[in-house]
Protein backbone atom coordinates (compact mmCIF):
# COMPACT_ATOMS: atom_id res chain seq x y z
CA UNK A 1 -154.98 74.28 -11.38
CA UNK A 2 -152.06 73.92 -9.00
CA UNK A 3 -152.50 73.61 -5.08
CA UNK A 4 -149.74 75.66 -2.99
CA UNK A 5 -147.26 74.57 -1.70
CA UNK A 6 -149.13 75.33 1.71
CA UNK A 7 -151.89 73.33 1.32
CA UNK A 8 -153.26 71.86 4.53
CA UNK A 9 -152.45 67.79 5.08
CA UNK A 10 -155.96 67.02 5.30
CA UNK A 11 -157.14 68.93 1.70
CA UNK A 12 -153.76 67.26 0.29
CA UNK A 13 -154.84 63.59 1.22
CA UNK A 14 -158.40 64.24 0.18
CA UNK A 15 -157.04 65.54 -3.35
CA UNK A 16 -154.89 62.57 -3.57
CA UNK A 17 -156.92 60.17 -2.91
CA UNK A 18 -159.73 62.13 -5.47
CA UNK A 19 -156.22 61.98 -7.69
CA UNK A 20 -156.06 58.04 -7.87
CA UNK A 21 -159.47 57.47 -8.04
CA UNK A 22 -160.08 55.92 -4.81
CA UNK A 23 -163.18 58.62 -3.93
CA UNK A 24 -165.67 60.24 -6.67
CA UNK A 25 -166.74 64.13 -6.90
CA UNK A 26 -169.44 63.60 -3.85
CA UNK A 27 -167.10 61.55 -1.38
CA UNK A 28 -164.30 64.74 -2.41
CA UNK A 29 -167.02 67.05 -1.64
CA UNK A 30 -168.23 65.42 1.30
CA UNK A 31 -164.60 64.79 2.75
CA UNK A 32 -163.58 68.71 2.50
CA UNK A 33 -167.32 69.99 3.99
CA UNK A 34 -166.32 67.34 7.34
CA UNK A 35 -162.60 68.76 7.39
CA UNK A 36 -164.24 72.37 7.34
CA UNK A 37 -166.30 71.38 10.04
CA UNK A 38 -163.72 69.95 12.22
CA UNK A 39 -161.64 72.66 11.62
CA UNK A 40 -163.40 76.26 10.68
CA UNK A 41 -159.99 78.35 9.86
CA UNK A 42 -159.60 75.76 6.52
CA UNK A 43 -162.73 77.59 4.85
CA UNK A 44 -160.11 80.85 3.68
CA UNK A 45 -157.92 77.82 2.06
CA UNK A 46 -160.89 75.99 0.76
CA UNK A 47 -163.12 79.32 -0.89
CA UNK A 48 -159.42 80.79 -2.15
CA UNK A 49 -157.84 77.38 -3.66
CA UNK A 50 -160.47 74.64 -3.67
CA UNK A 51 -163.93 76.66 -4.70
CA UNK A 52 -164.03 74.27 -8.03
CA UNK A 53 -164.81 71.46 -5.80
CA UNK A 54 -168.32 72.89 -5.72
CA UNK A 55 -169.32 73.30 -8.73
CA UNK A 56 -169.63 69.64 -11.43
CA UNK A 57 -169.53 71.94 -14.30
CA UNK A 58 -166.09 73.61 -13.39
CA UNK A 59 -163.69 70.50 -13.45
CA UNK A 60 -163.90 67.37 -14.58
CA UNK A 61 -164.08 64.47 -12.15
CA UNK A 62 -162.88 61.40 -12.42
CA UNK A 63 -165.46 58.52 -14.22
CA UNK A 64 -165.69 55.83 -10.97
CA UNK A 65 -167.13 53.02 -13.07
């Protein structure tokens, strides 16, 4: 799935770093609940775009080991 073009810095450089393998499906999860909390207005971009972070059986994460 694609992420706008207006996706906020913070989701981008969690995705990216998710992307090269340097954090696994919890850290990704964990990373995007503490920018949330930091920031409430990101929830909209995160429940529209990013809702398949939640859920293990809806994408498939990266193998860490």
């Amino acid at each position: 799935m694609p992420i706008p073009n207006n996706t906020p810095a913070i989701f981008d450089k969690i995705l990216a770093d998710y992307r090269h393998g340097t954090i696994d499906a919890d850290v990704t999860r964990a990373r995007i609940a503490d920018a949330i909390k930091g920031k409430p207005e990101l929830q909209a971009f995160k429940d529209k775009h990013l809702a398949w972070t939640d859920h293990d059986d809806a994408v498939e994460w990266l193998d860490m080991n």
